[in-house]
Protein backbone atom coordinates (compact mmCIF):
# COMPACT_ATOMS: atom_id res chain seq x y z
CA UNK A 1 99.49 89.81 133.70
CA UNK A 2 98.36 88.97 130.27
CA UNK A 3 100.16 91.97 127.46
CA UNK A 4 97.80 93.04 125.16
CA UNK A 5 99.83 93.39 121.00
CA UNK A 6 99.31 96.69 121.59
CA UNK A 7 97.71 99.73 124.26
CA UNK A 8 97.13 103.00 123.85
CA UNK A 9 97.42 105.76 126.63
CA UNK A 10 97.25 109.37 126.79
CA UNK A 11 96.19 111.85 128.52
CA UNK A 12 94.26 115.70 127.18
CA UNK A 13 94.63 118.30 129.60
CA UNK A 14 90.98 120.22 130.29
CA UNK A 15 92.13 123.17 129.29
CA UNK A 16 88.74 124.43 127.37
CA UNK A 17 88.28 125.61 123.79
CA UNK A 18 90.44 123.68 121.79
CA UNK A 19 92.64 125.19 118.86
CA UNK A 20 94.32 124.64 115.30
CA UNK A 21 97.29 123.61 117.24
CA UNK A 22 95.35 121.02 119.55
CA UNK A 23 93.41 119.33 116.06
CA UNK A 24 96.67 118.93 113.80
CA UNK A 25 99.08 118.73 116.92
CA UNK A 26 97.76 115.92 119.07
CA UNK A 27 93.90 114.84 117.93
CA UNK A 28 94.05 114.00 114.75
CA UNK A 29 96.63 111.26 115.46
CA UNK A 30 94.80 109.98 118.57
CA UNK A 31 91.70 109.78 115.86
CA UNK A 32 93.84 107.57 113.30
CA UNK A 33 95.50 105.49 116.23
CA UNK A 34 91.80 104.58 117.28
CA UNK A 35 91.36 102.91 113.59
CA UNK A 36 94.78 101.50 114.18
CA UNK A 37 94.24 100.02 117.17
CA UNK A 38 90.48 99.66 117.98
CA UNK A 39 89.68 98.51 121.25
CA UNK A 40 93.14 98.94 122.20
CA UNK A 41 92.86 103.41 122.72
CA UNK A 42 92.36 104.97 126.63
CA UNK A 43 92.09 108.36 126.22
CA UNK A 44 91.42 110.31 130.00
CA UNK A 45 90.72 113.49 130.74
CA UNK A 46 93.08 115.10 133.50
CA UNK A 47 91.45 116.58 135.45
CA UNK A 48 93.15 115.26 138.71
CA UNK A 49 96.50 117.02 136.98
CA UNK A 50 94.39 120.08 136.18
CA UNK A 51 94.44 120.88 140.13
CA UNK A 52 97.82 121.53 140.26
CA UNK A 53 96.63 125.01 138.70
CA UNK A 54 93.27 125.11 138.11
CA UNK A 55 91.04 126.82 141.34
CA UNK A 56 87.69 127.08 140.03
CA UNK A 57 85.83 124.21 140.32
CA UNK A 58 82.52 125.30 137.62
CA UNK A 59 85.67 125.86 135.28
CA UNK A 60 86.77 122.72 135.73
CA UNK A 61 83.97 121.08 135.33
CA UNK A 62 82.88 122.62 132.22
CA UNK A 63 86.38 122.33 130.43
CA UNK A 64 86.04 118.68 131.26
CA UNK A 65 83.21 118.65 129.39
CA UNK A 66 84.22 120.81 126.75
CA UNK A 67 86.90 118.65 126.05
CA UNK A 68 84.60 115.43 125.93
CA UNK A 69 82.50 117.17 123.26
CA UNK A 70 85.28 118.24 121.51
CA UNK A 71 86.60 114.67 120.39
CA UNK A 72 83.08 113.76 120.29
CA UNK A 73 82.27 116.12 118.02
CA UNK A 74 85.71 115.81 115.67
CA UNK A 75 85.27 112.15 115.18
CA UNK A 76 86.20 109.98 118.49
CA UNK A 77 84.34 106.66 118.50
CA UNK A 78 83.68 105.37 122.01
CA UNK A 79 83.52 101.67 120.52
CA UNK A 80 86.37 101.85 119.11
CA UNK A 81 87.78 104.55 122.18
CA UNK A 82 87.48 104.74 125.81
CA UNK A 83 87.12 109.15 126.60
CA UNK A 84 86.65 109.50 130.53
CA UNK A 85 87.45 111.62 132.93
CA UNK A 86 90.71 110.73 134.84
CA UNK A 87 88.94 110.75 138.23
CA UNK A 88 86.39 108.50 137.80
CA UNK A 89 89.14 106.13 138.20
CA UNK A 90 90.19 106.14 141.77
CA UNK A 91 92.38 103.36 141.54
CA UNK A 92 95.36 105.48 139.89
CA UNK A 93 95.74 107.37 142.85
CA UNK A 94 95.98 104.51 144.74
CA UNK A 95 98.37 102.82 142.32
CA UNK A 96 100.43 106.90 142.65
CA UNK A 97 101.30 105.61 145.86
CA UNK A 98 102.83 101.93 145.15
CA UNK A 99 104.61 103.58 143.11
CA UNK A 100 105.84 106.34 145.35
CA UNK A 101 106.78 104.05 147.83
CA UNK A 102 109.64 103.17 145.06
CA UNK A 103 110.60 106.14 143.50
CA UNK A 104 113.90 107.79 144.50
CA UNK A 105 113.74 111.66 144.83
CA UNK A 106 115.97 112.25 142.73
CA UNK A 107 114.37 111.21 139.53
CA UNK A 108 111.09 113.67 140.39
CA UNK A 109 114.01 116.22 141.08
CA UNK A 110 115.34 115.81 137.61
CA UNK A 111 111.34 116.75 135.88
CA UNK A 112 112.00 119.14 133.21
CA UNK A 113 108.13 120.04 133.36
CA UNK A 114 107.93 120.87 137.22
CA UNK A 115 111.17 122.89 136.49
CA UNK A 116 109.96 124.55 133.67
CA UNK A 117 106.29 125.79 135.65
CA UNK A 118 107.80 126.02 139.01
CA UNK A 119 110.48 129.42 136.69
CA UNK A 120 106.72 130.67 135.04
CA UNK A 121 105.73 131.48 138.68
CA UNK A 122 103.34 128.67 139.37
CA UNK A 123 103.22 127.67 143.21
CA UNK A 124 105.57 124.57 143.60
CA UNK A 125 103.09 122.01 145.38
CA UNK A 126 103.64 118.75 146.43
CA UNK A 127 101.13 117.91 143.86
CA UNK A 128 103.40 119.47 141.40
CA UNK A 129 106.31 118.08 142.16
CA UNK A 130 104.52 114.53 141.79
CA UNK A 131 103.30 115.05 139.29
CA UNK A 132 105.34 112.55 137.32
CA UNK A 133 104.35 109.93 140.05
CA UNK A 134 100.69 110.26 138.84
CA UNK A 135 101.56 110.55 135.70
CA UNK A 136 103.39 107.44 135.42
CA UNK A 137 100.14 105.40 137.36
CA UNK A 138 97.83 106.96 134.87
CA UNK A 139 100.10 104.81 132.15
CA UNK A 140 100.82 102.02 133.77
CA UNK A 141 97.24 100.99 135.30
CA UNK A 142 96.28 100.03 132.11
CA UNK A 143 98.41 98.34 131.07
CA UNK A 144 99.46 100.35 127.71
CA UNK A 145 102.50 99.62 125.57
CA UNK A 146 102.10 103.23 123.74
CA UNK A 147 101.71 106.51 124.54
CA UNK A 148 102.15 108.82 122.02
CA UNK A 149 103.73 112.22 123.18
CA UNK A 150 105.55 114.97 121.58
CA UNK A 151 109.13 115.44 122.36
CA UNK A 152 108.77 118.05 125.43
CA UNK A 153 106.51 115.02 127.33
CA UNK A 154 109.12 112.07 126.07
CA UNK A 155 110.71 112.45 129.92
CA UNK A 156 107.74 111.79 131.59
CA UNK A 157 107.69 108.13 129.62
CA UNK A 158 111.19 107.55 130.76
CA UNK A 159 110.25 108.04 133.66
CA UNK A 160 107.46 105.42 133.48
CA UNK A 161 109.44 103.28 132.20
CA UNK A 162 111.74 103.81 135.75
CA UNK A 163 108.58 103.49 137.79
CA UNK A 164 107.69 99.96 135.92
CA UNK A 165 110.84 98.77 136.42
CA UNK A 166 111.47 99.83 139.91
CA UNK A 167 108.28 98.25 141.48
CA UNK A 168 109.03 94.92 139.65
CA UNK A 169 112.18 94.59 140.77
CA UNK A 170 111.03 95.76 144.59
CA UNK A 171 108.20 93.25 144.05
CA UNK A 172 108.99 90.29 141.90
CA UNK A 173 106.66 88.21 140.33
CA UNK A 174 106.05 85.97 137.50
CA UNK A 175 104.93 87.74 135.67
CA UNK A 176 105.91 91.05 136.77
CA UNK A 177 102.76 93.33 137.36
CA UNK A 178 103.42 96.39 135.49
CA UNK A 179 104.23 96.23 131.77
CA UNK A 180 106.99 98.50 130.50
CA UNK A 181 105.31 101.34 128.09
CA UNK A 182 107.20 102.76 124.97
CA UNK A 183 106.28 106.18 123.67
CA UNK A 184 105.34 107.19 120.06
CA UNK A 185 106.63 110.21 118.75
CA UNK A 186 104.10 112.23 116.66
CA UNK A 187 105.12 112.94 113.81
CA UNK A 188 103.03 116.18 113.17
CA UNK A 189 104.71 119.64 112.41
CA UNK A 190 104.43 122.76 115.16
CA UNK A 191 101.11 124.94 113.91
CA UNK A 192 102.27 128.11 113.82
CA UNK A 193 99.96 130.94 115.88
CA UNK A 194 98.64 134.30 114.73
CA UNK A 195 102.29 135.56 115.80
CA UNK A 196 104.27 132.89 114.20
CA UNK A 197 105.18 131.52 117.85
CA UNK A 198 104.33 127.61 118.40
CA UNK A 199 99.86 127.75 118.64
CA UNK A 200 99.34 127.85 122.14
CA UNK A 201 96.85 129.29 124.93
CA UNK A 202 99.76 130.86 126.86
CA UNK A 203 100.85 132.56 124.22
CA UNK A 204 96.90 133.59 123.19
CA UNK A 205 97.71 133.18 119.63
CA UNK A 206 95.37 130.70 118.78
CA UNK A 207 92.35 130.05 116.53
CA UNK A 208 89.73 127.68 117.84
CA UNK A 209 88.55 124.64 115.81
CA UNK A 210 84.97 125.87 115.93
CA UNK A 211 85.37 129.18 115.25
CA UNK A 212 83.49 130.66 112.41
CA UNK A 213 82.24 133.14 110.79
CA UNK A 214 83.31 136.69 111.46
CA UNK A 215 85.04 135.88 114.57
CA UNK A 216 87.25 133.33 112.26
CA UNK A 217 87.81 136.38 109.84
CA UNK A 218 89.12 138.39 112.54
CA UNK A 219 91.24 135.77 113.85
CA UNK A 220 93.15 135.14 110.51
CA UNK A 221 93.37 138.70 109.56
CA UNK A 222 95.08 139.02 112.81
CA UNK A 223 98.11 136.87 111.81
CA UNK A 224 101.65 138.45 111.29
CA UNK A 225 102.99 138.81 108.01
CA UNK A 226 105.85 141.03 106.35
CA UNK A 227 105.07 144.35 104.29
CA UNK A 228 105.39 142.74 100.87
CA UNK A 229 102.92 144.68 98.84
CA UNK A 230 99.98 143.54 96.74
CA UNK A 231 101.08 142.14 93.73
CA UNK A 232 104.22 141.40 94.56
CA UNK A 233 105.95 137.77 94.33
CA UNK A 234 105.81 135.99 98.51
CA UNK A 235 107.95 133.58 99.81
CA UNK A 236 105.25 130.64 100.51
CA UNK A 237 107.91 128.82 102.83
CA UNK A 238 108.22 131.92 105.42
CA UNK A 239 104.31 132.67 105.35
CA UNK A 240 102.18 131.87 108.68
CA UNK A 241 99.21 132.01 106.70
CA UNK A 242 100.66 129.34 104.05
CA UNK A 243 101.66 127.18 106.69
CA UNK A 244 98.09 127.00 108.30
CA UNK A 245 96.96 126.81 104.95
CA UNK A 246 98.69 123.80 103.91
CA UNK A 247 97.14 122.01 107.01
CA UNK A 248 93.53 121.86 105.30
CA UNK A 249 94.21 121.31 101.41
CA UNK A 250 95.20 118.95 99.38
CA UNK A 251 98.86 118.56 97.66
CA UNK A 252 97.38 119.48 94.69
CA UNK A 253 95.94 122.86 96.36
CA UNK A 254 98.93 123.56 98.38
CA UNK A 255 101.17 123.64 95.06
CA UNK A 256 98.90 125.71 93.16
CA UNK A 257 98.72 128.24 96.48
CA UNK A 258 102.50 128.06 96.08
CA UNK A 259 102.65 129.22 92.54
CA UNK A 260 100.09 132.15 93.12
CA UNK A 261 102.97 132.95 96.23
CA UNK A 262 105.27 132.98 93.81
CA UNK A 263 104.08 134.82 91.46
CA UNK A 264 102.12 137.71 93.00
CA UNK A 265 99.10 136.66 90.95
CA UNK A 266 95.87 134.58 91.04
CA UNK A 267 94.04 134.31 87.55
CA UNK A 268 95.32 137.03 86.27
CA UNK A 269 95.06 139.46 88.96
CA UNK A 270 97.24 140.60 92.09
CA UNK A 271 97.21 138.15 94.87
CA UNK A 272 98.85 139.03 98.45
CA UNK A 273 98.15 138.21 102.50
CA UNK A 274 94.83 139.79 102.51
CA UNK A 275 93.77 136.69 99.86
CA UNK A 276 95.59 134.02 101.61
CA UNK A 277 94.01 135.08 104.76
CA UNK A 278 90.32 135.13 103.41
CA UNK A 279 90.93 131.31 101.99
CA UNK A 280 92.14 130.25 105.19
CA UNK A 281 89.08 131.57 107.08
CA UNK A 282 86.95 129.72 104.02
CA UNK A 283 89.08 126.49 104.60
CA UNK A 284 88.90 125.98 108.10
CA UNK A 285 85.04 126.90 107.80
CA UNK A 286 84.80 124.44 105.70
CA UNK A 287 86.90 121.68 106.90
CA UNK A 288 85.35 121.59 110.34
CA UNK A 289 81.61 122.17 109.41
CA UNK A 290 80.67 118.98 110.02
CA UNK A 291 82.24 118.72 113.70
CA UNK A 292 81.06 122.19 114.13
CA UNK A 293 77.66 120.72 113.23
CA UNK A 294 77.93 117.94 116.27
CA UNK A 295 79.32 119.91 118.88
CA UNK A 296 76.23 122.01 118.65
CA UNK A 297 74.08 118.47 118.92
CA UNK A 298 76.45 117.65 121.87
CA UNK A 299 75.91 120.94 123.73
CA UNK A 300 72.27 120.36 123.38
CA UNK A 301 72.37 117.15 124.81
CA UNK A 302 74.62 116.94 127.55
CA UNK A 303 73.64 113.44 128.65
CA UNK A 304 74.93 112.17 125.44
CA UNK A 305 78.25 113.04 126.71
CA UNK A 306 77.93 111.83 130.58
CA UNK A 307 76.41 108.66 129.07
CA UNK A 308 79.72 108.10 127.10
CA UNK A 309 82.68 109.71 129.86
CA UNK A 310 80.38 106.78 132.45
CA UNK A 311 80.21 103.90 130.19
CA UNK A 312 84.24 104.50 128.87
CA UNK A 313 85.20 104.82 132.66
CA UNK A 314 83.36 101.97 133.54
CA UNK A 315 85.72 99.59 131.44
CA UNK A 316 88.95 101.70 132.23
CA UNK A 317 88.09 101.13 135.83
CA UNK A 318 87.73 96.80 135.22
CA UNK A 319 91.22 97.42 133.13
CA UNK A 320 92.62 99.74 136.31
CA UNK A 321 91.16 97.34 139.14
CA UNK A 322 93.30 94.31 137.86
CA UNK A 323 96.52 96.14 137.41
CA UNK A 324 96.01 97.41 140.90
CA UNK A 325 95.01 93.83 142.15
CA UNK A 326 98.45 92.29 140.96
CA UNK A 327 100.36 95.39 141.95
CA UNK A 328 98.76 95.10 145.75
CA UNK A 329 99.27 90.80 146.11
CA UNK A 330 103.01 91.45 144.55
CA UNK A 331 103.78 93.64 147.27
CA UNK A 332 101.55 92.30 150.33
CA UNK A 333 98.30 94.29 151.10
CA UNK A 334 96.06 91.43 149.70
């Protein structure tokens, strides 16, 4: 098949409300790659993968939706972006099983994700044990040369990159049928949480991206910091608050934050956590406003949001159906 330059492929877990960690983390990089590569960005929603642990289908639905509005709302362009839902594609399930008809045991044995749930006490399914297999079809159906991942997901690209490589060699053609993808490390740094753990759902340390207001204060004057008293000079480079702080200003800002850290003092008076924490809430208030702004638009008008999630599926599905085309006359169904 024809190689695009360049493809890009990932996958957002519908896991609801969507937090500091989520923006900085993962979206804001899927935002810029959609500038870098427009036209070229598949971004699904999995919520086939959700059912390895998810049981309630209205919560389901609605994350699924909550997570549409979300990019929506923070700046995703669907001509620029394809945002759909990972099941109105039918034709990666189907492409799951090509591939599983190649895949040795072994290397699904060897899944440091299934592993990892499987210890936290989650129910070890055949769909979660698989969940690699699926994984690998939701990359390689269309096509896409990158996916970028953080370092705990680089395994399940290798492992792509074994599916690929098995099926073409089980199936040879000229020119092979799947593509081999390459990830793309992101480069962003771990947000820290209000309890200075990695931000994370699990760990319910979070603060959501459209938070405001006095629920926002709350959050922030939640987060852990020593007993350094007012006044007194802080160590900006071991502060939770100064390193969610540093996410929404300027270099500029961030070195004149540091100097007020160092010395105890803000324009002449005493400066300490309490402060830092009261211009974070501002900050964030501020730098989301306008997404804040749409989301509320988006919740009013939900067809906005179906109309996008149908018309972004509808051309991952033409993309999908000619992978899975080649993939079936390479092997002998058509």
């Amino acid at each position: 098949m024809d190689q695009p330059r360049a493809r890009v492929l990932s996958g957002i877990q519908p896991s609801g409300q969507k937090h500091l960690g989520n923006y900085f983390g993962a979206i804001a990089q899927y935002l810029a790659l959609q500038d870098e590569f427009p036209g070229e960005c598949y971004f699904f929603i999995a919520d086939y993968h959700a059912l390895t642990s998810l049981r309630d289908p209205p919560a389901l639905r609605e994350s699924v939706r909550e997570v549409a509005r979300t990019y929506l709302a923070l700046g995703l362009d669907p001509h620029k972006a394809c945002l759909f839902r990972q099941s109105d594609v039918p034709e990666v399930t189907e492409l799951m099983w090509l591939l599983a008809s190649v895949t040795g045991i072994g290397l699904l044995e060897r899944a440091h994700a299934y592993k990892d749930k499987v210890d936290k006490g989650l129910k070890p399914s055949v769909g979660l044990f698989t969940y690699p297999v699926l994984m690998a079809a939701d990359i390689l159906i269309y096509q896409a040369t990158l996916v970028p991942v953080g370092k705990d997901q680089l395994q399940h690209v290798e492992m792509a990159q074994d599916m690929a490589t098995h099926f073409n060699e089980a199936f040879p053609t000229d020119p092979p049928p799947l593509c081999r993808p390459e990830p793309r490390l992101s480069s962003a740094a771990v947000v820290p949480g209000l309890d200075g753990q990695k931000m994370s759902s699990s760990y319910g340390n979070t603060i959501g991206i459209f938070e405001s207001g006095k629920a926002l204060k709350k959050r922030t004057g939640q987060i852990v910091t020593d007993s350094t008293p007012l006044g007194a000079p802080l160590d900006p480079d071991k502060c939770n608050v100064f390193a969610l702080l540093k996410l929404v200003l300027g270099p500029e800002q961030r070195d004149e934050l540091a100097g007020w850290y160092r010395a105890g003092t803000r324009a002449g008076q005493p400066f300490g956590y309490g402060h830092a924490k009261q211009l974070l809430a501002e900050r964030i208030e501020t730098h989301f406003a306008a997404a804040r702004a749409r989301r509320e638009e988006l919740v009013a008008h939900p067809e906005e949001v179906e109309r996008v999630l149908a018309e972004s599926a509808e051309r991952a599905r033409r993309l999908a159906r000619r992978t899975l085309d080649a993939c079936k006359r390479a092997c002998g169904l058509t």
